[in-house]
N, C-alpha and C. Protein backbone atom coordinates (compact mmCIF):
# COMPACT_ATOMS: atom_id res chain seq x y z
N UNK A 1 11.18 41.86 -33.06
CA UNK A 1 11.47 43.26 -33.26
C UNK A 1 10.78 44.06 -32.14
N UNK A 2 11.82 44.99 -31.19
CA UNK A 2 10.83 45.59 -30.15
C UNK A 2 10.36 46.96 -30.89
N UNK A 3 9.66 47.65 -30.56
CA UNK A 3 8.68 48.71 -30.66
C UNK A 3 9.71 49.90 -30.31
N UNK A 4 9.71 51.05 -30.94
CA UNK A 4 10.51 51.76 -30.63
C UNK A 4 10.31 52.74 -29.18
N UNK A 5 11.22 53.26 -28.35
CA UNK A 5 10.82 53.89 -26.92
C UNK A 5 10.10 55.00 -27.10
N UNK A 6 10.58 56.11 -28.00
CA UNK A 6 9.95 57.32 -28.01
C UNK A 6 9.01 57.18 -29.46
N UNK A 7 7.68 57.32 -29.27
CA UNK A 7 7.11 57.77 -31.04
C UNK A 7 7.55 59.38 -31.23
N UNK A 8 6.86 59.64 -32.18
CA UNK A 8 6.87 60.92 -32.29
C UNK A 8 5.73 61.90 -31.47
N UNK A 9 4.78 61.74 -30.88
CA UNK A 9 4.26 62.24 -29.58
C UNK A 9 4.76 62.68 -28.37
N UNK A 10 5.93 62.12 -27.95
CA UNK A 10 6.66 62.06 -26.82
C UNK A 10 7.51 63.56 -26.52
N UNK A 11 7.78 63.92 -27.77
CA UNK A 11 9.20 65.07 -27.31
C UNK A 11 7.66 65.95 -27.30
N UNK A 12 6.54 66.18 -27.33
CA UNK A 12 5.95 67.00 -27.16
C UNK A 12 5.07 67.41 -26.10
N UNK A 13 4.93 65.58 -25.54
CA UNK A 13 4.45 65.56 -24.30
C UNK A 13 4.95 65.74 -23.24
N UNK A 14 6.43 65.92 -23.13
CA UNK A 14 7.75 66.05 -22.46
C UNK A 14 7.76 67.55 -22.26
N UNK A 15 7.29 67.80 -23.56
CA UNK A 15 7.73 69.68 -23.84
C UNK A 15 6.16 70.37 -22.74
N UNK A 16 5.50 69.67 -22.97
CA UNK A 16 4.40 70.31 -22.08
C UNK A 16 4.36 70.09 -21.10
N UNK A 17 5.05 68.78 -20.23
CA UNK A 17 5.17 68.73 -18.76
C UNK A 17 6.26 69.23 -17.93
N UNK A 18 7.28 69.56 -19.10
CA UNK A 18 8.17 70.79 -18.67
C UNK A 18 7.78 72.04 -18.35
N UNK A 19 6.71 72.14 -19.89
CA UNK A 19 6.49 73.64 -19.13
C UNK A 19 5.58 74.32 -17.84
N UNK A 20 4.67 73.08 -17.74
CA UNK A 20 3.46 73.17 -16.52
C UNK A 20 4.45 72.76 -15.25
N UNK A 21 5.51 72.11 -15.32
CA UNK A 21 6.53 72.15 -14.01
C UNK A 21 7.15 73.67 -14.07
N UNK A 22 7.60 73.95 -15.15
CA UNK A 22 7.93 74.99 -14.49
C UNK A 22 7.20 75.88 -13.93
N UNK A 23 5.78 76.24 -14.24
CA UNK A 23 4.74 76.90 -13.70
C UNK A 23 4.49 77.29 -12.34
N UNK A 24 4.57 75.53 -12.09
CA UNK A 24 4.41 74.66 -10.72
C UNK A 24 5.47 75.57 -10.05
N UNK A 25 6.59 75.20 -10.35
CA UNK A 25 8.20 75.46 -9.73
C UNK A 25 8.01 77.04 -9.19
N UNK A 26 7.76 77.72 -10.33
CA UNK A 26 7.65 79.14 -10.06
C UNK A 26 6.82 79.90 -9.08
N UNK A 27 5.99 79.07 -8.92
CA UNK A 27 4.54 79.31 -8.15
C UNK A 27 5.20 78.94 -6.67
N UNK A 28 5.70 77.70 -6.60
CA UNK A 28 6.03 77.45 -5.35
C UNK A 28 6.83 78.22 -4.54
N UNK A 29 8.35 78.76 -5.49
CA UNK A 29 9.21 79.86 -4.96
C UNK A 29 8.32 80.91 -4.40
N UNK A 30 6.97 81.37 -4.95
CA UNK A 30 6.80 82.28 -4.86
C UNK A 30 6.27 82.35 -3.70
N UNK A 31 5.58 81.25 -3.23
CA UNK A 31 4.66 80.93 -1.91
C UNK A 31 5.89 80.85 -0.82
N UNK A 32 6.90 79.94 -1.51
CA UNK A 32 7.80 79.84 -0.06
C UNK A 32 8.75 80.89 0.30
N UNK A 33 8.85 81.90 -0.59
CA UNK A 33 9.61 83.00 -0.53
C UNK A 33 8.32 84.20 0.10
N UNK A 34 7.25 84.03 0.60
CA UNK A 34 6.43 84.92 0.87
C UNK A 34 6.38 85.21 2.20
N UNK A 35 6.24 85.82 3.23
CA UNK A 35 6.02 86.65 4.27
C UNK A 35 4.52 86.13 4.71
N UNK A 36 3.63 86.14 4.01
CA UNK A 36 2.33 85.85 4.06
C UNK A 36 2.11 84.23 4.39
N UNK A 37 1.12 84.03 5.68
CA UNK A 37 1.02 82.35 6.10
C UNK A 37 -0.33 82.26 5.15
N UNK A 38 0.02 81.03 5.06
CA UNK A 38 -0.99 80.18 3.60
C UNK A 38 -1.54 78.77 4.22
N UNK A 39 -2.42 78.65 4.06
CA UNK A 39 -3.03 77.28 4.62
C UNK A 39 -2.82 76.49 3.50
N UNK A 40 -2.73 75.17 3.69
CA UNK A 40 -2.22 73.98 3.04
C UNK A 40 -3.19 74.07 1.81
N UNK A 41 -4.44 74.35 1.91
CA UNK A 41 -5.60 73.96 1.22
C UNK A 41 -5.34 75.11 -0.23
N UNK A 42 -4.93 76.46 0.56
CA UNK A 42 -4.32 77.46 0.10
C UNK A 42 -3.59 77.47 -1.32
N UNK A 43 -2.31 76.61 -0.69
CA UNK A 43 -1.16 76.39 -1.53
C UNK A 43 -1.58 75.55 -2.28
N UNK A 44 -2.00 74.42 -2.27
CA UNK A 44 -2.56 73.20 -2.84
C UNK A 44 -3.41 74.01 -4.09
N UNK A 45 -4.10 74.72 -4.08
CA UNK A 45 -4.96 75.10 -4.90
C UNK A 45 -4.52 75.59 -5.70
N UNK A 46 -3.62 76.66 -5.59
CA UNK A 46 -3.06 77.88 -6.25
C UNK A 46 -2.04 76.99 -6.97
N UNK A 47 -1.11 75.95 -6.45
CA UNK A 47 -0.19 75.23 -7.09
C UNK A 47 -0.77 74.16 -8.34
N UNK A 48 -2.16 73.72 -8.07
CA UNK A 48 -2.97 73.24 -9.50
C UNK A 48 -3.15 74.01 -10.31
N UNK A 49 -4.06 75.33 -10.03
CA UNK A 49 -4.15 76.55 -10.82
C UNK A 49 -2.97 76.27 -11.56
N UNK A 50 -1.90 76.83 -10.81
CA UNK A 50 -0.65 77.26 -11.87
C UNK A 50 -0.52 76.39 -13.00
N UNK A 51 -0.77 74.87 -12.15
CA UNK A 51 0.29 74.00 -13.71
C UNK A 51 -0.99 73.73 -14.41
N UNK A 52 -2.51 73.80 -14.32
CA UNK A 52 -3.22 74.07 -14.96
C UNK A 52 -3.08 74.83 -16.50
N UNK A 53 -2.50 76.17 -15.77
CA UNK A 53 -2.82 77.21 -16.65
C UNK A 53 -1.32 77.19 -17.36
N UNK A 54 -0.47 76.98 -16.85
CA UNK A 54 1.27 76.45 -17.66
C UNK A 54 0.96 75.06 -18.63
N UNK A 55 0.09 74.43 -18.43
CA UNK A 55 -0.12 73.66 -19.47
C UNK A 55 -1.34 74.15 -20.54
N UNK A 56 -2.29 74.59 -20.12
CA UNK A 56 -2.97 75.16 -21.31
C UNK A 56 -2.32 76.49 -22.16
N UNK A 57 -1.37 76.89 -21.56
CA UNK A 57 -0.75 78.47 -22.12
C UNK A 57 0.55 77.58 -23.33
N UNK A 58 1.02 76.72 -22.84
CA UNK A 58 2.26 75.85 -23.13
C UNK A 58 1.44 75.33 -24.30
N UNK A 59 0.41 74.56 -24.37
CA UNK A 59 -0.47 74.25 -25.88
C UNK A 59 -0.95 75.10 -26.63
N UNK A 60 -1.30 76.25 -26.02
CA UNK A 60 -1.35 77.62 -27.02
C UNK A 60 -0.64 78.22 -27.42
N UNK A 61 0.86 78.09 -27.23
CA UNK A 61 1.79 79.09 -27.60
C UNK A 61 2.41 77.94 -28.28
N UNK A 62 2.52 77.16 -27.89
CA UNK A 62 3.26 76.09 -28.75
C UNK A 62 4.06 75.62 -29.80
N UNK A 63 2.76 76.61 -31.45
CA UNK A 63 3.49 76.18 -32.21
C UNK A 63 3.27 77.73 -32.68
N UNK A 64 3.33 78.53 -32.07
CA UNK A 64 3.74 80.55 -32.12
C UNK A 64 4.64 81.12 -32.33
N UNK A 65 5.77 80.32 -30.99
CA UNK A 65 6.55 80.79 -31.20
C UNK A 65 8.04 79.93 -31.00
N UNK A 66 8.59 80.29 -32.45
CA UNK A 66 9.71 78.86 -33.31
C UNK A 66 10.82 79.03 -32.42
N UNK A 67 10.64 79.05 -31.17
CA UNK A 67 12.30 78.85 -30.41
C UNK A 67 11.27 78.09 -28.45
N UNK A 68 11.91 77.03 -28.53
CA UNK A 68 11.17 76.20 -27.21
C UNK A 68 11.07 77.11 -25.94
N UNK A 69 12.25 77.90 -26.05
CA UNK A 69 12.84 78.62 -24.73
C UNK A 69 11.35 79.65 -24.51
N UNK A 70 11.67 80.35 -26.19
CA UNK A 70 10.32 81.09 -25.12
C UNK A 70 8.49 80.53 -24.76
N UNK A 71 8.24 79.49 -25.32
CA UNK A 71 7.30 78.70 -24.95
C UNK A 71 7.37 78.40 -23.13
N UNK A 72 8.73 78.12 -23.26
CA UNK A 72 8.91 77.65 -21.71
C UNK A 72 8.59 79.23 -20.87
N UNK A 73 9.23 80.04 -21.32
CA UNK A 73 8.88 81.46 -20.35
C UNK A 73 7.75 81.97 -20.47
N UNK A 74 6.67 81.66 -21.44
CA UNK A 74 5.62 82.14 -21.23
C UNK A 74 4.79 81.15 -20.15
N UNK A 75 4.82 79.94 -20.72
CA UNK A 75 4.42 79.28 -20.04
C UNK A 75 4.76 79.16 -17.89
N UNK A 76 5.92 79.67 -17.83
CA UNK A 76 6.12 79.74 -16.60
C UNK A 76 5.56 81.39 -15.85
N UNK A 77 5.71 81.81 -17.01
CA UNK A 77 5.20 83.43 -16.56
C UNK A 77 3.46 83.12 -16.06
N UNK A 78 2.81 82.21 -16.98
CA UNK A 78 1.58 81.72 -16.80
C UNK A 78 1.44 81.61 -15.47
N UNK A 79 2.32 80.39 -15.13
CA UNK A 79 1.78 79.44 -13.82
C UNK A 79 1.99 80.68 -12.55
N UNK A 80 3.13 81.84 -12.80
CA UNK A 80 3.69 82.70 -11.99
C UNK A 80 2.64 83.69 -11.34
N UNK A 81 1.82 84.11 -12.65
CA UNK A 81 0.54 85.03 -12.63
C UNK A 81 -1.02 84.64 -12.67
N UNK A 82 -0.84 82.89 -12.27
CA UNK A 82 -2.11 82.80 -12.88
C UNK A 82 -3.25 82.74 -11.51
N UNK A 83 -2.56 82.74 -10.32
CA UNK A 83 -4.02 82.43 -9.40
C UNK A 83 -4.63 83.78 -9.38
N UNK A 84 -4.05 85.01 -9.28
CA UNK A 84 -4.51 86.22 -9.22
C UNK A 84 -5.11 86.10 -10.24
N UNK A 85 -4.85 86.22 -11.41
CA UNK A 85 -5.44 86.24 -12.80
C UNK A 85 -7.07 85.47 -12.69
N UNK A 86 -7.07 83.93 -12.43
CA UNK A 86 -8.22 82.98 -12.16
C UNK A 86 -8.78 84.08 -11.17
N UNK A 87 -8.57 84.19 -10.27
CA UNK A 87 -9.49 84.83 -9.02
C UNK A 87 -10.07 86.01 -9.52
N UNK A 88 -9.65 86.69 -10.23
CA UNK A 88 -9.86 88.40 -10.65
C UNK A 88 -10.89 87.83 -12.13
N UNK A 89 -10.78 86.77 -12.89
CA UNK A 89 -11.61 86.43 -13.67
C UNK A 89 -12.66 85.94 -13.12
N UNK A 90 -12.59 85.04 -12.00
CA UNK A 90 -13.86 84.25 -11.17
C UNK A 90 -15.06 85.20 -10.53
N UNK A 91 -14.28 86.19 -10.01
CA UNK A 91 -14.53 87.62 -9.45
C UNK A 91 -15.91 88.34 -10.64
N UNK A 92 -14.78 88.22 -11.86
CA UNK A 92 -15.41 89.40 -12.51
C UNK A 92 -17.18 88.51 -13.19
N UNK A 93 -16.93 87.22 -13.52
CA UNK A 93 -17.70 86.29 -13.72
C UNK A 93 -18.91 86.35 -12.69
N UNK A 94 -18.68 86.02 -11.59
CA UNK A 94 -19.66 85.85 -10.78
C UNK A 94 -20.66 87.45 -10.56
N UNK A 95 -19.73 88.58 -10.44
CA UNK A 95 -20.64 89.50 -10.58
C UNK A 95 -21.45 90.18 -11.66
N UNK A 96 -20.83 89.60 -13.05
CA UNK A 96 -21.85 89.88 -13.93
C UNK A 96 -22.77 88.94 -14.00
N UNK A 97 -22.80 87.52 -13.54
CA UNK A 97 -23.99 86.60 -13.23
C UNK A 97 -24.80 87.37 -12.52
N UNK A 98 -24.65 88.18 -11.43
CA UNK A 98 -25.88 88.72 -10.36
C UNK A 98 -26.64 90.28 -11.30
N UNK A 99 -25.72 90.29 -12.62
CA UNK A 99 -26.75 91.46 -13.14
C UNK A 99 -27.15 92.07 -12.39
C-alpha cells in the first residue's frame, strides 16, 4: 500500500508559498519597473524582506479571512510595501535605543 501524495498539511503549505511568491513577484516588478539603479546586494535584500514578510502576513491572515483570494492580496500587498515599512521600523527602533 503506497502512502498517500498530499496529507492534509500540503494545500496549506502550497497556500503560503503562493502567497510569499507573490510578494516576491510584486516586489520584483517593482524594482524592474523602477528608474532608480539598485545594486545587486540591494535587490537581493529587499526581495527576502518581501517574501519574508508575504509569508508571515499570509500565516496571520490566514484563517481571517474565509475567501483565499484575499489572503493572497494581502499577502502580496505585504511583500509590495514591506522594505520601506522594515526600514522605517528599523529606523524608528534604533533611535529609541540611543534614548
Amino acid at each position: 500500500m503506497e502512502p498517500p501524495l498530499l496529507n492534509s498539511n500540503t494545500p496549506a503549505i502550497l497556500d503560503l508559498f503562493l502567497g510569499a511568491s507573490i510578494g516576491v513577484v510584486s516586489f520584483m516588478v517593482r524594482v524592474l519597473t523602477s528608474t532608480e539603479q539598485h545594486t545587486a546586494g540591494y535587490v537581493i535584500r529587499r526581495t527576502a524582506i518581501a517574501g519574508m514578510t508575504s509569508l508571515l502576513v499570509g500565516l496571520a491572515v490566514g484563517s481571517y479571512f474565509s475567501n483565499v483570494g484575499m489572503s493572497y492580496a494581502a499577502s502580496g500587498m505585504a511583500g509590495y510595501a514591506s522594505p520601506e515599512l522594515i526600514e522605517a521600523l528599523l529606523k524608528k527602533i534604533k533611535a529609541s535605543g540611543k534614548g
